[in-house]
Protein backbone atom coordinates (compact mmCIF):
# COMPACT_ATOMS: atom_id res chain seq x y z
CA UNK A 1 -159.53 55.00 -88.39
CA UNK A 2 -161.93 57.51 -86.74
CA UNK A 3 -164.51 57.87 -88.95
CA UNK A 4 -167.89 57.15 -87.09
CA UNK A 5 -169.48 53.71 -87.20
CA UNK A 6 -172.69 54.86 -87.85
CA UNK A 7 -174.46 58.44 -89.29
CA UNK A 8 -175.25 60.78 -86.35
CA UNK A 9 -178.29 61.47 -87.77
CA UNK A 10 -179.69 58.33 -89.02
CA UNK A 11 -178.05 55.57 -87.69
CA UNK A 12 -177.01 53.66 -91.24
CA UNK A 13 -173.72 51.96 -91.15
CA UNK A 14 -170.93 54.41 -92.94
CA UNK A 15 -167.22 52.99 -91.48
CA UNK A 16 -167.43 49.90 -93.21
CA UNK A 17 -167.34 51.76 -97.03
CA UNK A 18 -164.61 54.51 -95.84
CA UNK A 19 -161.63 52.89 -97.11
CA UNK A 20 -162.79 51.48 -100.47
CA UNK A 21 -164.30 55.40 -101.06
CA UNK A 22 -161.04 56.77 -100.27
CA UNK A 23 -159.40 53.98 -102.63
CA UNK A 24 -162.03 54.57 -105.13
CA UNK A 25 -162.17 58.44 -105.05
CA UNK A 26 -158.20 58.36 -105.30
CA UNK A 27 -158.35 56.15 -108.41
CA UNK A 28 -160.07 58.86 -110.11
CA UNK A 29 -163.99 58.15 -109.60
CA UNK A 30 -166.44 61.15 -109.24
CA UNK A 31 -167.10 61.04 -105.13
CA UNK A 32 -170.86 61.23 -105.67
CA UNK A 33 -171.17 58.31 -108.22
CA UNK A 34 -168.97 56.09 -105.75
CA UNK A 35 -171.36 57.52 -102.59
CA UNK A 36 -174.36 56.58 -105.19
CA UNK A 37 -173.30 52.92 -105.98
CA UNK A 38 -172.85 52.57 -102.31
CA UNK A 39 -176.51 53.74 -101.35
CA UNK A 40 -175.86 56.64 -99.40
CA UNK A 41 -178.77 59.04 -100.87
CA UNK A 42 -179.50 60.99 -97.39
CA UNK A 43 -177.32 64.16 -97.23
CA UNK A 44 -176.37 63.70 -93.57
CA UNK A 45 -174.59 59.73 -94.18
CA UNK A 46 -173.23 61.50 -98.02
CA UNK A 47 -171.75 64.77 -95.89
CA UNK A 48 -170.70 62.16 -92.76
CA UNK A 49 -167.94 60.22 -95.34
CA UNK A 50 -167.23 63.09 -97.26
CA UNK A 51 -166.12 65.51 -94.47
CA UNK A 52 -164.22 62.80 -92.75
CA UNK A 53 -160.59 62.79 -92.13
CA UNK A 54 -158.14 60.55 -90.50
CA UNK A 55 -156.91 62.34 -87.59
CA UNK A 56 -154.45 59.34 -86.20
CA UNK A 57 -151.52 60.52 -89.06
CA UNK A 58 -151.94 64.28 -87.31
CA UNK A 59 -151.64 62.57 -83.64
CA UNK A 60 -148.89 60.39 -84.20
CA UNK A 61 -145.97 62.53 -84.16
CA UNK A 62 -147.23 64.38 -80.83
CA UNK A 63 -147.19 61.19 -79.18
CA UNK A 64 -143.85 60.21 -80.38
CA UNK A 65 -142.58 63.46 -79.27
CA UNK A 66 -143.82 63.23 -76.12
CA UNK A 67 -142.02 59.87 -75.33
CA UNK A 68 -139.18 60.74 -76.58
CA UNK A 69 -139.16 63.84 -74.11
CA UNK A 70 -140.23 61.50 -71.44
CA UNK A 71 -137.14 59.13 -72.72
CA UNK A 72 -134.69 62.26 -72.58
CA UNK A 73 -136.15 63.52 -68.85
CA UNK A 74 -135.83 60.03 -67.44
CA UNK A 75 -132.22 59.58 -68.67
CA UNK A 76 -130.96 63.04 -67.49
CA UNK A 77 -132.32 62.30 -64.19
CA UNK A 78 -130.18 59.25 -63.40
């Protein structure tokens, strides 16, 4: 996960509610009654979750590419 640990702006702790948000939002809750019952009433921790996105599944198949490329140079060379 990449989401920040805390709000830029005001420090309050954010990562640990990302993933039951996500769970709860994709169960079909309104996203600003779930960031409600969680406490988040400042703007900057509400925009922080909500305009978060897990980069890692966009990475992942760069990597693998690249060692498989690696894999492919290595063999052809001996």
């Amino acid at each position: 996960m990449l989401i920040p640990v805390r709000c830029f702006t005001c420090g309050n702790l954010i990562a640990d509610k990302f993933k039951e948000y996500q769970s709860r939002v994709k169960g079909g809750e309104d996203p600003g009654k779930v960031l409600d019952s969680f406490g988040f009433k400042r703007y900057c921790c509400r925009s922080m979750i909500l305009t978060s996105v897990e980069t890692i599944h966009q990475v992942i198949p760069f990597y693998e590419a690249i060692k498989r490329r690696e894999q492919e140079v290595r063999s052809e060379l001996e």
